[in-house]
N, C-alpha and C. Protein backbone atom coordinates (compact mmCIF):
# COMPACT_ATOMS: atom_id res chain seq x y z
N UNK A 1 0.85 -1.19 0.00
CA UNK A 1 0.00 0.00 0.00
C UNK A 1 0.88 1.24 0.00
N UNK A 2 0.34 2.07 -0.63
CA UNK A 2 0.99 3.54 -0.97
C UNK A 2 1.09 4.58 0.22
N UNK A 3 2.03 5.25 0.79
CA UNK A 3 1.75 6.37 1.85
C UNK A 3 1.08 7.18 1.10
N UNK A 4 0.71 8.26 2.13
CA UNK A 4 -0.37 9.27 1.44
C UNK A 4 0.53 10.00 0.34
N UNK A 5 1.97 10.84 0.82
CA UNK A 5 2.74 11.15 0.36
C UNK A 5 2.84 10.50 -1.41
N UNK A 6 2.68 9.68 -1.59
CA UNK A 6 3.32 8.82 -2.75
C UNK A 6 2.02 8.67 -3.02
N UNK A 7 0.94 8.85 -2.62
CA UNK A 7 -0.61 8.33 -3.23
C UNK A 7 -0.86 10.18 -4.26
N UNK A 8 -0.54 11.16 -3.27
CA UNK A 8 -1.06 12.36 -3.53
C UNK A 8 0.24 12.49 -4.31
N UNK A 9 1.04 12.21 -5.02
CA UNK A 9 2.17 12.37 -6.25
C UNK A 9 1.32 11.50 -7.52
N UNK A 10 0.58 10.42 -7.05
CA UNK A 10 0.57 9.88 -8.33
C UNK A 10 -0.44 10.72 -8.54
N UNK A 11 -1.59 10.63 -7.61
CA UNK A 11 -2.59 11.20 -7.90
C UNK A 11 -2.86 12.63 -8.78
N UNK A 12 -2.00 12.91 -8.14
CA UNK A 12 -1.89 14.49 -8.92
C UNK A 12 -1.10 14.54 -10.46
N UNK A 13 -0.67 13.47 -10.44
CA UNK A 13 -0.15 12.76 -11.49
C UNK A 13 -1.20 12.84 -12.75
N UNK A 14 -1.86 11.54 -12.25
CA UNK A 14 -3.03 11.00 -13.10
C UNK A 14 -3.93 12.46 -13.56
N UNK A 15 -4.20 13.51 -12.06
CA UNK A 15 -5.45 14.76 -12.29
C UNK A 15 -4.93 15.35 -13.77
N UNK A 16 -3.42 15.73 -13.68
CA UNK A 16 -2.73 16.38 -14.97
C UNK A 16 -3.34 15.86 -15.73
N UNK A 17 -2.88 14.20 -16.27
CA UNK A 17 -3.41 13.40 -17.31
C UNK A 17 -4.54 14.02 -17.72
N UNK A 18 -5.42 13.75 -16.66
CA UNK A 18 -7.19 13.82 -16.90
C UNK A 18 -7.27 14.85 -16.91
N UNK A 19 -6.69 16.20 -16.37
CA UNK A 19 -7.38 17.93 -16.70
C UNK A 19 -6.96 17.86 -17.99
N UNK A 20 -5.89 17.72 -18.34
CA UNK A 20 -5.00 18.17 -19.92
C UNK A 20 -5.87 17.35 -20.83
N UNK A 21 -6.53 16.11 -20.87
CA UNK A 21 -7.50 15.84 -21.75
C UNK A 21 -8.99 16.24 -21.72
N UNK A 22 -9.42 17.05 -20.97
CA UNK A 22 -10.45 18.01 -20.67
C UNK A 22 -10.30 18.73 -21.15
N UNK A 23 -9.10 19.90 -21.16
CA UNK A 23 -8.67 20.94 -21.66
C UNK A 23 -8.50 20.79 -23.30
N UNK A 24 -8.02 19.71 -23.31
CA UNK A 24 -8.03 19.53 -25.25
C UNK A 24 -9.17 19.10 -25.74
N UNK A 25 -10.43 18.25 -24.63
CA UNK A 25 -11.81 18.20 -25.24
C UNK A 25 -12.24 20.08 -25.75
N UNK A 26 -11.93 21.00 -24.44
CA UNK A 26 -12.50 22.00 -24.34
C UNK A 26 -12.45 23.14 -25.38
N UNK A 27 -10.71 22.72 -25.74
CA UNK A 27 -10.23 23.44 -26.95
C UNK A 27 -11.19 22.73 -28.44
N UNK A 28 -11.35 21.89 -28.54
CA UNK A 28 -12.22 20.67 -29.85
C UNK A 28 -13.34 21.50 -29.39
N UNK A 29 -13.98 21.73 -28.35
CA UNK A 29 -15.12 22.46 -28.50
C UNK A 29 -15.36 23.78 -29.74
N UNK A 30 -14.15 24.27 -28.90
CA UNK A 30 -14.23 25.88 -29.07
C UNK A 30 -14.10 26.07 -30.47
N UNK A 31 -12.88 25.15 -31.21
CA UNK A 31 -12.52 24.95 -32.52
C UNK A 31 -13.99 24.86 -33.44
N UNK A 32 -14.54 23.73 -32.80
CA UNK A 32 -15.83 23.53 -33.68
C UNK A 32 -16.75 24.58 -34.04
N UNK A 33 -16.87 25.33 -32.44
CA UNK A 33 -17.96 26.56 -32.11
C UNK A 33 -17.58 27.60 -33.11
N UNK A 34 -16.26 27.93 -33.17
CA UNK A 34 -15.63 29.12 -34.07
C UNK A 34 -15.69 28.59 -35.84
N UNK A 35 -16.01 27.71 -36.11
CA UNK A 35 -15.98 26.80 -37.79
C UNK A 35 -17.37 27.14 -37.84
N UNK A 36 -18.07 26.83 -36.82
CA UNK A 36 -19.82 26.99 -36.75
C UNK A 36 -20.30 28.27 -36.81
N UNK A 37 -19.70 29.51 -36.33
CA UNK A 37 -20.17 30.84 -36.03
C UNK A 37 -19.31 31.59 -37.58
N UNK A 38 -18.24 30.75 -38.66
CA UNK A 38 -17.90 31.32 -39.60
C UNK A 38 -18.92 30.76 -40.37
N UNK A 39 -19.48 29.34 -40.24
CA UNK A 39 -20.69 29.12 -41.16
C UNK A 39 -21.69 30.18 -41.18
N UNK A 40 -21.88 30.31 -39.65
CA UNK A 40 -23.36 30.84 -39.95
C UNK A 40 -23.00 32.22 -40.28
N UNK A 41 -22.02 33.06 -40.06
CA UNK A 41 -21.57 34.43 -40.60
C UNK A 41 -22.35 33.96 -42.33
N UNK A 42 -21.35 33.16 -42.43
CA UNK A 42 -21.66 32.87 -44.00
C UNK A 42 -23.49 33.07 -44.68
N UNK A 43 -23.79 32.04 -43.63
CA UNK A 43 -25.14 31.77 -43.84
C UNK A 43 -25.92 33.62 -44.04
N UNK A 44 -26.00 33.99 -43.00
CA UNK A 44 -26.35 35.65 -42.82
C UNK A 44 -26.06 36.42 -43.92
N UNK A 45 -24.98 36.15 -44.75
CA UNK A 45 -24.45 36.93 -45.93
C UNK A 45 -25.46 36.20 -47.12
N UNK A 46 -25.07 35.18 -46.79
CA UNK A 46 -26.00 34.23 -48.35
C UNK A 46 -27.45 34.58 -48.10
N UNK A 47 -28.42 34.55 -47.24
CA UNK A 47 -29.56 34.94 -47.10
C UNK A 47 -29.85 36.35 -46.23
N UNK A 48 -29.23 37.51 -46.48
CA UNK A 48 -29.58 38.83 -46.38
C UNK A 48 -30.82 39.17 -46.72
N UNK A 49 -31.13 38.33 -48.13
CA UNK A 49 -32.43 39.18 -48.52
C UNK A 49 -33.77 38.55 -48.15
N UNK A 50 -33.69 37.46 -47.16
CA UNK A 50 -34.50 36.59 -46.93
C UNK A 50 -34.95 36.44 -45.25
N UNK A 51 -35.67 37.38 -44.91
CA UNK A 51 -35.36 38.03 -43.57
C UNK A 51 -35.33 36.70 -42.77
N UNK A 52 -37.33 35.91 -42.51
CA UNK A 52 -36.55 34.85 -41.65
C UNK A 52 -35.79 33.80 -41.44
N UNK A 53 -34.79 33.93 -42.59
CA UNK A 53 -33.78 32.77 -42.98
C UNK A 53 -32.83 33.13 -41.76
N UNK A 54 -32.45 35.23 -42.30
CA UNK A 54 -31.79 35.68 -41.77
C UNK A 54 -31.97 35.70 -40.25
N UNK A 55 -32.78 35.93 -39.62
CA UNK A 55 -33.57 36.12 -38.74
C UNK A 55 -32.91 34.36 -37.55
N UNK A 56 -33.43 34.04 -38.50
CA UNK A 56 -32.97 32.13 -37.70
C UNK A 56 -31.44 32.34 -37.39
N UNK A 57 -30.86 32.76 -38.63
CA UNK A 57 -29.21 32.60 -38.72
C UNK A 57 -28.89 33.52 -37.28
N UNK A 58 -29.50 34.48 -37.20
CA UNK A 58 -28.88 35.36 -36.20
C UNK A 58 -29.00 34.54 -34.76
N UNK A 59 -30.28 33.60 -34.64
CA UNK A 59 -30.59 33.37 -33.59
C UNK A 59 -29.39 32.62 -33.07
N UNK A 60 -29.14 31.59 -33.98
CA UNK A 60 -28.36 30.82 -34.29
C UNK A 60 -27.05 31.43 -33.84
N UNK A 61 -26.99 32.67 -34.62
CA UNK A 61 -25.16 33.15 -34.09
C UNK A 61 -25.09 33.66 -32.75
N UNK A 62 -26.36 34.22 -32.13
CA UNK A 62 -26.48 34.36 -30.54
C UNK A 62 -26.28 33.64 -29.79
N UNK A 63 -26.65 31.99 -29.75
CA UNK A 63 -26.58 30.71 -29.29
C UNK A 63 -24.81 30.45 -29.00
N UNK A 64 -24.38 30.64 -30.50
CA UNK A 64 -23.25 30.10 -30.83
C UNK A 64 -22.02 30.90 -29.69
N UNK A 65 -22.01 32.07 -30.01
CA UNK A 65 -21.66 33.36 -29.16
C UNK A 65 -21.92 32.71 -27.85
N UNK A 66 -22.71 32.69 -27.12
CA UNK A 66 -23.21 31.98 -25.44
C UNK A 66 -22.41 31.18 -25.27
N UNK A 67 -22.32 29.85 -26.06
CA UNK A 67 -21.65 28.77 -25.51
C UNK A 67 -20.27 29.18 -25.88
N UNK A 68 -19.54 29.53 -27.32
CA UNK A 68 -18.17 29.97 -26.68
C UNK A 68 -17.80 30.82 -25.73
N UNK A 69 -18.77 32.22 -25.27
CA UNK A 69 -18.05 32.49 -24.19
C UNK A 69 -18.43 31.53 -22.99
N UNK A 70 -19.16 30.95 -22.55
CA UNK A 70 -19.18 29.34 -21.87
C UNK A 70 -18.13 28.97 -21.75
N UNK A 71 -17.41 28.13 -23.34
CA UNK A 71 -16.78 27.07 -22.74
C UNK A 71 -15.42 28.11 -22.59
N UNK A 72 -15.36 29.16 -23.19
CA UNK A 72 -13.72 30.25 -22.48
C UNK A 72 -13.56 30.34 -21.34
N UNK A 73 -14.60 30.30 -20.93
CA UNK A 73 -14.32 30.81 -19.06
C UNK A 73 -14.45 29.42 -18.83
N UNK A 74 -15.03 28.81 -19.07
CA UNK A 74 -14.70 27.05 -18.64
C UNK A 74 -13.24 26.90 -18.97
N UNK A 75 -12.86 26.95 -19.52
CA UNK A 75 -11.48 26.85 -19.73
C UNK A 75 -10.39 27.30 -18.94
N UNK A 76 -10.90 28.84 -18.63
CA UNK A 76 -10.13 29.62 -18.03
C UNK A 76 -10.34 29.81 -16.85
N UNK A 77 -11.30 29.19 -16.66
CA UNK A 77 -11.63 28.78 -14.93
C UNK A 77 -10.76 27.53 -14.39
N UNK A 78 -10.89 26.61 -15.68
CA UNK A 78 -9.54 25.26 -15.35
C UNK A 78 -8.27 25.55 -15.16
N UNK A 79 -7.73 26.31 -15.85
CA UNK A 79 -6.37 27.52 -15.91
C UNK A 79 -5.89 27.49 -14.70
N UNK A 80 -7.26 28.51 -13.78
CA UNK A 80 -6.89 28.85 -12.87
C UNK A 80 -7.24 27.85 -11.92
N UNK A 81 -8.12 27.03 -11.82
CA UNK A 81 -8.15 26.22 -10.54
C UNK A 81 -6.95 25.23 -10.48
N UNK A 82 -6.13 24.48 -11.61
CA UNK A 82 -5.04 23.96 -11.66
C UNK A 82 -3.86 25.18 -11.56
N UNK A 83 -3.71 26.24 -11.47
CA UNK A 83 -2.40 26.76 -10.96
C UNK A 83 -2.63 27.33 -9.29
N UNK A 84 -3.29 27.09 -8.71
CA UNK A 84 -3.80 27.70 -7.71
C UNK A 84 -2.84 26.54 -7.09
N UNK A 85 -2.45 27.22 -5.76
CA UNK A 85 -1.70 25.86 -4.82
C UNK A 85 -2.78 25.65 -4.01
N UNK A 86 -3.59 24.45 -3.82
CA UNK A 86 -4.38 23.98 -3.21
C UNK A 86 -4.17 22.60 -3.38
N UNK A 87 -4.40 21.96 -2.15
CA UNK A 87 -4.46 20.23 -1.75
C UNK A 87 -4.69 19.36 -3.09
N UNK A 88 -4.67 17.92 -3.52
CA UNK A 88 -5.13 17.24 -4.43
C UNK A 88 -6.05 17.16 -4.56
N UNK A 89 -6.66 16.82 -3.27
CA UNK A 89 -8.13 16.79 -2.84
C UNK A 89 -9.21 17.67 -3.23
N UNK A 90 -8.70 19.30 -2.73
CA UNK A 90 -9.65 20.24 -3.10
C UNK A 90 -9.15 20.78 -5.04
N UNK A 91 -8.31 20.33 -5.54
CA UNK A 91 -8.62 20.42 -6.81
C UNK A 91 -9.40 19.32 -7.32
N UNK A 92 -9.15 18.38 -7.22
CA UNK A 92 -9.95 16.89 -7.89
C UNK A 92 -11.64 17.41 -7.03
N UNK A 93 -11.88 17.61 -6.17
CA UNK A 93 -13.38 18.21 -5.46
C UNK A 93 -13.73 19.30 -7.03
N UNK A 94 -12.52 20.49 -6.84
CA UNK A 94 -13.67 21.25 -7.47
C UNK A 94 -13.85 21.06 -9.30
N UNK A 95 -12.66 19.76 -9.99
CA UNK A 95 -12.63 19.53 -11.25
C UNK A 95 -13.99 19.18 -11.22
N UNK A 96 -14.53 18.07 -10.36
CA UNK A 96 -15.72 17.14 -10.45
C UNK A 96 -16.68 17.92 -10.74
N UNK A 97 -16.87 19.17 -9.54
CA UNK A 97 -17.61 19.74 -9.77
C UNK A 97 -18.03 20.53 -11.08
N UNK A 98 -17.04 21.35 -11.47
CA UNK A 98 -17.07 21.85 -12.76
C UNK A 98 -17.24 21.11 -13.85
N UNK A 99 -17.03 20.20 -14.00
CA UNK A 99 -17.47 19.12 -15.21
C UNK A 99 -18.41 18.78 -14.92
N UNK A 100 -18.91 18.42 -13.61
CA UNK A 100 -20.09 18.12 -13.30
C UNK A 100 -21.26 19.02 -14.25
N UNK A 101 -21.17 20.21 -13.63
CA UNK A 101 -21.78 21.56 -13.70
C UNK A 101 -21.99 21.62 -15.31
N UNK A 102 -20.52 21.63 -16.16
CA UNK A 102 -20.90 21.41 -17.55
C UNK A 102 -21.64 20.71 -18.32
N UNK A 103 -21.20 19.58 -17.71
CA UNK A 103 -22.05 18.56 -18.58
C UNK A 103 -23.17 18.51 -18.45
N UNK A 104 -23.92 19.28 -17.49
CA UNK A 104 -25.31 19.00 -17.45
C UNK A 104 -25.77 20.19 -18.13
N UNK A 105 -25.17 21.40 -17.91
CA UNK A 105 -25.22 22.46 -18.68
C UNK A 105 -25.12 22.51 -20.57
N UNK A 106 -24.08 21.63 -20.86
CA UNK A 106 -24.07 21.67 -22.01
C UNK A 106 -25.65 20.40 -22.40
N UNK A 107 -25.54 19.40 -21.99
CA UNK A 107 -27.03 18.84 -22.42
C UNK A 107 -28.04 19.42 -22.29
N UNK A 108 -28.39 20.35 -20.95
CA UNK A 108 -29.76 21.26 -21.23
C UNK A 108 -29.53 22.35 -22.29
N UNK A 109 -28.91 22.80 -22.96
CA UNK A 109 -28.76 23.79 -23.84
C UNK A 109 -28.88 23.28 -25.48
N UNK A 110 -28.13 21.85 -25.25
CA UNK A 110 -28.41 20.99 -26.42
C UNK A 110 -30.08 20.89 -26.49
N UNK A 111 -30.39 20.28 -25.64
CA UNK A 111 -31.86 19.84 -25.60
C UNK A 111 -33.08 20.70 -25.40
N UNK A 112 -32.44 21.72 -25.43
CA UNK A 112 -33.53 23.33 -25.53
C UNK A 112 -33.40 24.00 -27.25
N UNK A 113 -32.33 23.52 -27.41
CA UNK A 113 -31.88 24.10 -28.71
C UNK A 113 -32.24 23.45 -30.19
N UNK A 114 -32.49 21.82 -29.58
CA UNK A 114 -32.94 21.24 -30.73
C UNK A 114 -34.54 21.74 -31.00
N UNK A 115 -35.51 21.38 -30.18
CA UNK A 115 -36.71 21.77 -30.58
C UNK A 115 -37.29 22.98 -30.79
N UNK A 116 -36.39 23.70 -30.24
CA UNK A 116 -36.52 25.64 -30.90
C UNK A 116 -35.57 25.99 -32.21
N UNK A 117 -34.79 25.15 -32.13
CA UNK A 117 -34.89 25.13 -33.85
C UNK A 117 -35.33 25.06 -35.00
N UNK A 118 -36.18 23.89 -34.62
CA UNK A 118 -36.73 22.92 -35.28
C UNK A 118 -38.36 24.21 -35.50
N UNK A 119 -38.31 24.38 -34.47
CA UNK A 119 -39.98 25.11 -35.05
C UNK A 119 -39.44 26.43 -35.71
N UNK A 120 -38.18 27.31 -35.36
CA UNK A 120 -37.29 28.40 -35.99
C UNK A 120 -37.65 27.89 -37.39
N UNK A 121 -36.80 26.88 -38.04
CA UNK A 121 -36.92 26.15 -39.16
C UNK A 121 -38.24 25.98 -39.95
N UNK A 122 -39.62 26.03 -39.19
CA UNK A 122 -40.67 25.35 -39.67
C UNK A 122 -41.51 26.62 -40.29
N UNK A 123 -41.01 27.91 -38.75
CA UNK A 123 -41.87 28.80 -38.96
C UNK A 123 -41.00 29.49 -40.45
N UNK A 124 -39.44 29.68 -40.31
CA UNK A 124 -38.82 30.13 -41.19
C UNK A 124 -39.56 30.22 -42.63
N UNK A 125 -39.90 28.21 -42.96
CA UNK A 125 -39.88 28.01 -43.64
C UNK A 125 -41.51 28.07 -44.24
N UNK A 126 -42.21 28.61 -43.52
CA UNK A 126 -43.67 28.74 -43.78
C UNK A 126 -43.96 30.24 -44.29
N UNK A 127 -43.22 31.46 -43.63
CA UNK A 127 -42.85 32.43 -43.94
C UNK A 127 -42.28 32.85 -45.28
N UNK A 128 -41.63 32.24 -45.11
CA UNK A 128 -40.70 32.22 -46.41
C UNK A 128 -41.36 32.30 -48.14
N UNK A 129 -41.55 33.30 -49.15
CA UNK A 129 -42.06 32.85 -49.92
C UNK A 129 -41.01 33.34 -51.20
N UNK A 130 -41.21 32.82 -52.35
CA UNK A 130 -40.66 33.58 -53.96
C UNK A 130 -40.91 34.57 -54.02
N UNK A 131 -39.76 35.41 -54.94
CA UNK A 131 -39.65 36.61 -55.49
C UNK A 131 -41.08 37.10 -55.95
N UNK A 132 -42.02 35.89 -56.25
CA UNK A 132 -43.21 36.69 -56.80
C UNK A 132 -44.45 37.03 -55.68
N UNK A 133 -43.77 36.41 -54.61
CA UNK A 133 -44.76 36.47 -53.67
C UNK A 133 -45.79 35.35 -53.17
N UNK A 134 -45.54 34.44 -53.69
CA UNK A 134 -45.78 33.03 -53.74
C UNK A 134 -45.31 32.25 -52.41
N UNK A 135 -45.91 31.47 -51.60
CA UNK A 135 -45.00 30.48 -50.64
C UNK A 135 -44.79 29.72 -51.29
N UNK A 136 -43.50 29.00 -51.05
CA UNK A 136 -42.41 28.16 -51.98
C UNK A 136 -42.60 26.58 -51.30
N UNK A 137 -43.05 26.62 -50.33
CA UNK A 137 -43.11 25.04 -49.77
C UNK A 137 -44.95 24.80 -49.27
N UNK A 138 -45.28 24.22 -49.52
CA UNK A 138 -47.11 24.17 -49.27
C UNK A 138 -47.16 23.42 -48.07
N UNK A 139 -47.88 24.05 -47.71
CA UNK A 139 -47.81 23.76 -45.92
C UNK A 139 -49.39 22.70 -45.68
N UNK A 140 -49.50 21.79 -46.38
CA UNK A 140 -50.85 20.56 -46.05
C UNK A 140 -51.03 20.52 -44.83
N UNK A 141 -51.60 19.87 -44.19
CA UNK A 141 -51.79 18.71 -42.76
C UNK A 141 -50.52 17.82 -42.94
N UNK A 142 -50.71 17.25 -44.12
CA UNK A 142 -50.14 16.27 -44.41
C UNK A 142 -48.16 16.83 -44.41
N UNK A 143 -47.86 17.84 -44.84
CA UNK A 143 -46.35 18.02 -44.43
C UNK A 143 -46.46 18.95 -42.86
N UNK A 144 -46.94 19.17 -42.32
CA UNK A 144 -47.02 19.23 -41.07
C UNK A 144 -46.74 18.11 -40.22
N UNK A 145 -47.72 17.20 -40.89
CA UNK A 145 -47.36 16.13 -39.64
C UNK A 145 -46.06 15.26 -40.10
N UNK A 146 -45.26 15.42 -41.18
CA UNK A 146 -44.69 15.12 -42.07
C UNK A 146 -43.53 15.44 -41.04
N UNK A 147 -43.44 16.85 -40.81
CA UNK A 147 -42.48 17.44 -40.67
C UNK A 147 -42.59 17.63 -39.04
N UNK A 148 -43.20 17.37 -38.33
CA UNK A 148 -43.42 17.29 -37.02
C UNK A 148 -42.93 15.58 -36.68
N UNK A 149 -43.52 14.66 -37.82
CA UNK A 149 -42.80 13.15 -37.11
C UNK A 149 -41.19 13.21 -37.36
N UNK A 150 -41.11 13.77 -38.15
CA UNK A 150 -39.22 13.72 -38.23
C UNK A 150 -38.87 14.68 -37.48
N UNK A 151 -39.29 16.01 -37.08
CA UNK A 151 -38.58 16.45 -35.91
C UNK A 151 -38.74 15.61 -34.94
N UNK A 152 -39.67 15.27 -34.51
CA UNK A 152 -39.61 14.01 -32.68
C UNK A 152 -38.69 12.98 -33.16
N UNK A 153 -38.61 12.25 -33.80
CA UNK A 153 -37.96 11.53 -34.31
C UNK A 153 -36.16 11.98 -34.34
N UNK A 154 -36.00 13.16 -34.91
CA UNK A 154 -34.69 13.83 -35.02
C UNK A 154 -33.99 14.39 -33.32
N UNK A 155 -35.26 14.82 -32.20
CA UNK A 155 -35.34 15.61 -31.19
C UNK A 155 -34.88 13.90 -30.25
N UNK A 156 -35.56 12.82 -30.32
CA UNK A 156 -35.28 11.48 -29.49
C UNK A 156 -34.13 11.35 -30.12
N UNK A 157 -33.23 11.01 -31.60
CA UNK A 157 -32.30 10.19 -31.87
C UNK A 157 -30.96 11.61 -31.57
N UNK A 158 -31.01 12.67 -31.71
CA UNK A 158 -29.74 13.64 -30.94
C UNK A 158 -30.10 13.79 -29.14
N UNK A 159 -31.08 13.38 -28.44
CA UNK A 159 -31.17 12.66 -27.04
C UNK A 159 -29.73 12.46 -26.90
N UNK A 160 -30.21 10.81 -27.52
CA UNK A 160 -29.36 9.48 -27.34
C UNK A 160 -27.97 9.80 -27.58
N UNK A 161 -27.71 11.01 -29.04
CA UNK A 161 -26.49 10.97 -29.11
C UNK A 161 -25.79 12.22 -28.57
N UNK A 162 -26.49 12.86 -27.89
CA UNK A 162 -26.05 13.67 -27.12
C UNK A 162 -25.43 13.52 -26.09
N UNK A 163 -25.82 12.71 -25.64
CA UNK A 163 -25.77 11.24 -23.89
C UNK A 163 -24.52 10.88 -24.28
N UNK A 164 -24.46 10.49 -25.67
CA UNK A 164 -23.14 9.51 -25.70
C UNK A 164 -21.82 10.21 -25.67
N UNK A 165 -22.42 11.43 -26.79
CA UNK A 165 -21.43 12.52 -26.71
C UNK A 165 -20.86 12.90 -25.39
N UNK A 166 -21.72 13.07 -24.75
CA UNK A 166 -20.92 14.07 -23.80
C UNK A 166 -20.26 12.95 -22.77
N UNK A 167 -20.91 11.94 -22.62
CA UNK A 167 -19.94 10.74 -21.53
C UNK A 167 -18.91 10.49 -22.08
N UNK A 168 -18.49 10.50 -23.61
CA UNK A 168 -17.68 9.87 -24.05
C UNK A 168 -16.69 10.95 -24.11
N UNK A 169 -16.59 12.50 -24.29
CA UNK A 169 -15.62 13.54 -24.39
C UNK A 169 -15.52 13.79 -22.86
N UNK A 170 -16.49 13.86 -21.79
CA UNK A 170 -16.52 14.79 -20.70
C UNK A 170 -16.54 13.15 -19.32
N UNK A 171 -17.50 12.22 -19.57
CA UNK A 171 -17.98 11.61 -18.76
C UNK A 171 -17.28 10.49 -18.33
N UNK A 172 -16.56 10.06 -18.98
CA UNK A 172 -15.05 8.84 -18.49
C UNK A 172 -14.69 9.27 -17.88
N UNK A 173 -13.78 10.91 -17.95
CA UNK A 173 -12.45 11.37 -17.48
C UNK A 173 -13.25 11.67 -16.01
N UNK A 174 -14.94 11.85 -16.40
CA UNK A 174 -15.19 12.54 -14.69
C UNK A 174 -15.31 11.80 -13.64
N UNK A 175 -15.43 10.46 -14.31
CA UNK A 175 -15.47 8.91 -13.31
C UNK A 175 -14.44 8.79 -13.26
N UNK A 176 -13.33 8.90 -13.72
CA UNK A 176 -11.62 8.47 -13.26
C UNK A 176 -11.35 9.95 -12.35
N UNK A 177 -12.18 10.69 -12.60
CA UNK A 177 -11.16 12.14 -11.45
C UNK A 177 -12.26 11.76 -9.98
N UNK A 178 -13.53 11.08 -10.38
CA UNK A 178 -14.32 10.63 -8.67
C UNK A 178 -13.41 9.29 -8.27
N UNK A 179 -13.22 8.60 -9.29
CA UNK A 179 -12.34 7.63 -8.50
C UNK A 179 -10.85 7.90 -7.89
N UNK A 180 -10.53 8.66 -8.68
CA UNK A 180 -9.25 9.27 -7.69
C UNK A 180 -9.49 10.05 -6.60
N UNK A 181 -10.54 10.49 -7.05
CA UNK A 181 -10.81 11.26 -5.58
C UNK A 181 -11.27 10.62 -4.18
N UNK A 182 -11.78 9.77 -4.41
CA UNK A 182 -12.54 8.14 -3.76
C UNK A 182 -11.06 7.25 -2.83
N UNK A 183 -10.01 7.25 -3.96
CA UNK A 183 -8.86 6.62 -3.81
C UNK A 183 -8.21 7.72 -2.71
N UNK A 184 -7.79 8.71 -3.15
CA UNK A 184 -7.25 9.58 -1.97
C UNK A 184 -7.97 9.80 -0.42
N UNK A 185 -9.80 9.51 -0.58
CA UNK A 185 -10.49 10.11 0.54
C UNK A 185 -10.13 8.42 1.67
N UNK A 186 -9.88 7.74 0.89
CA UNK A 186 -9.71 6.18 1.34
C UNK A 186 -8.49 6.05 2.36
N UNK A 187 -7.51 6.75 1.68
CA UNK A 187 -6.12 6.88 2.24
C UNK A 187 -5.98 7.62 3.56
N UNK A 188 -6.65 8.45 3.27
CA UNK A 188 -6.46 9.34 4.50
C UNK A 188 -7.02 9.13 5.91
C-alpha cells in the first residue's frame, strides 16, 4: 500500500493526465464553435435578402456566441483552478464539480436548442415565400405532420447521441477524477 505522500504524487499525477484531456476536449469544443459561427456568418451573408432565414441565422449566431463564451471561461476557470496551490483533494473536489456543472449544462442547452430550432426552421420556412410572392413550400396537414414526425424523431435520436457525446468527451475522465478522488479520501 501507498503512503499518502506517494498516493497524492501519483494522484496528482493522473489529475494532470485527466485535466490536460479536458482541456483539449475543451479546446475541440471551441474549434468547432468558431468553424460553426464562420458558417453561420456565411449563412447571414447568403440569405440577407430573406429576412426569416436571416432572422434564424442570427438566432443561431447568438446561441453560438453563449456557448463559446461558456466554454472560455470554462477553460479559463480550469487555468486557474489547476495553478492555484491547493491540496489534491480540493482540486480533484472542485474539477468534479465543474465538469459536473458542464455537462449538465451543455445537455440542457443541447436539448432546448434542438426543438426551438426545429420550429425556428418550420416557422422560417412557412414564412418564407418567392420573389413573386408566392410560398415556396405548401404547408398541407399532411407536411405538417410530415415534418413534425421527423422532428420528434430527429429531437429522441440527438437525445441518445447527445448522452453519448458528452460521456464519451466529458464523462469517463469525470469517473476516473471521482475515482481518484474516492482513492485519496480512502487513504487518509
Amino acid at each position: 500500500m501507498k503512503k499518502a505522500p506517494e498516493l497524492a504524487d501519483y494522484l496528482h499525477g493522473q489529475t494532470q493526465s485527466i485535466v490536460s484531456t479536458i482541456k483539449k476536449n475543451l479546446r475541440f469544443e471551441i474549434a468547432f464553435a468558431m468553424l460553426f459561427l464562420v458558417f453561420d456568418c456565411i449563412m447571414i451573408i447568403l440569405f440577407d435578402n430573406i429576412f426569416f432565414l436571416r432572422l434564424f441565422s442570427i438566432l443561431l449566431l447568438v446561441f453560438c456566441l453563449y456557448f463559446l463564451y461558456y466554454l472560455a471561461k470554462l477553460l479559463r476557470y480550469i487555468n486557474i483552478q489547476y495553478s492555484l496551490d491547493s491540496s489534491v483533494k480540493e482540486q480533484l473536489s472542485n474539477y468534479i464539480q465543474i465538469i459536473s456543472r458542464f455537462k449538465r449544462l451543455y445537455f440542457q442547452l443541447t436539448m432546448v436548442m434542438i426543438p426551438l430550432m426545429l420550429v425556428m426552421a418550420f416557422i422560417a420556412g412557412y414564412l418564407d415565400h418567392d420573389q413573386s410572392g408566392n410560398y415556396s413550400i405548401s404547408f398541407s396537414s399532411q407536411t405538417v405532420f410530415i415534418y413534425s414526425g421527423l422532428s420528434v424523431c430527429w429531437i429522441f435520436m440527438m437525445y441518445f447521441i447527445t448522452r453519448w457525446y458528452i460521456k464519451r468527451r466529458y464523462g469517463n475522465h469525470l469517473d476516473k477524477l471521482e475515482k481518484l478522488l474516492n482513492d485519496l479520501q480512502q487513504s487518509a
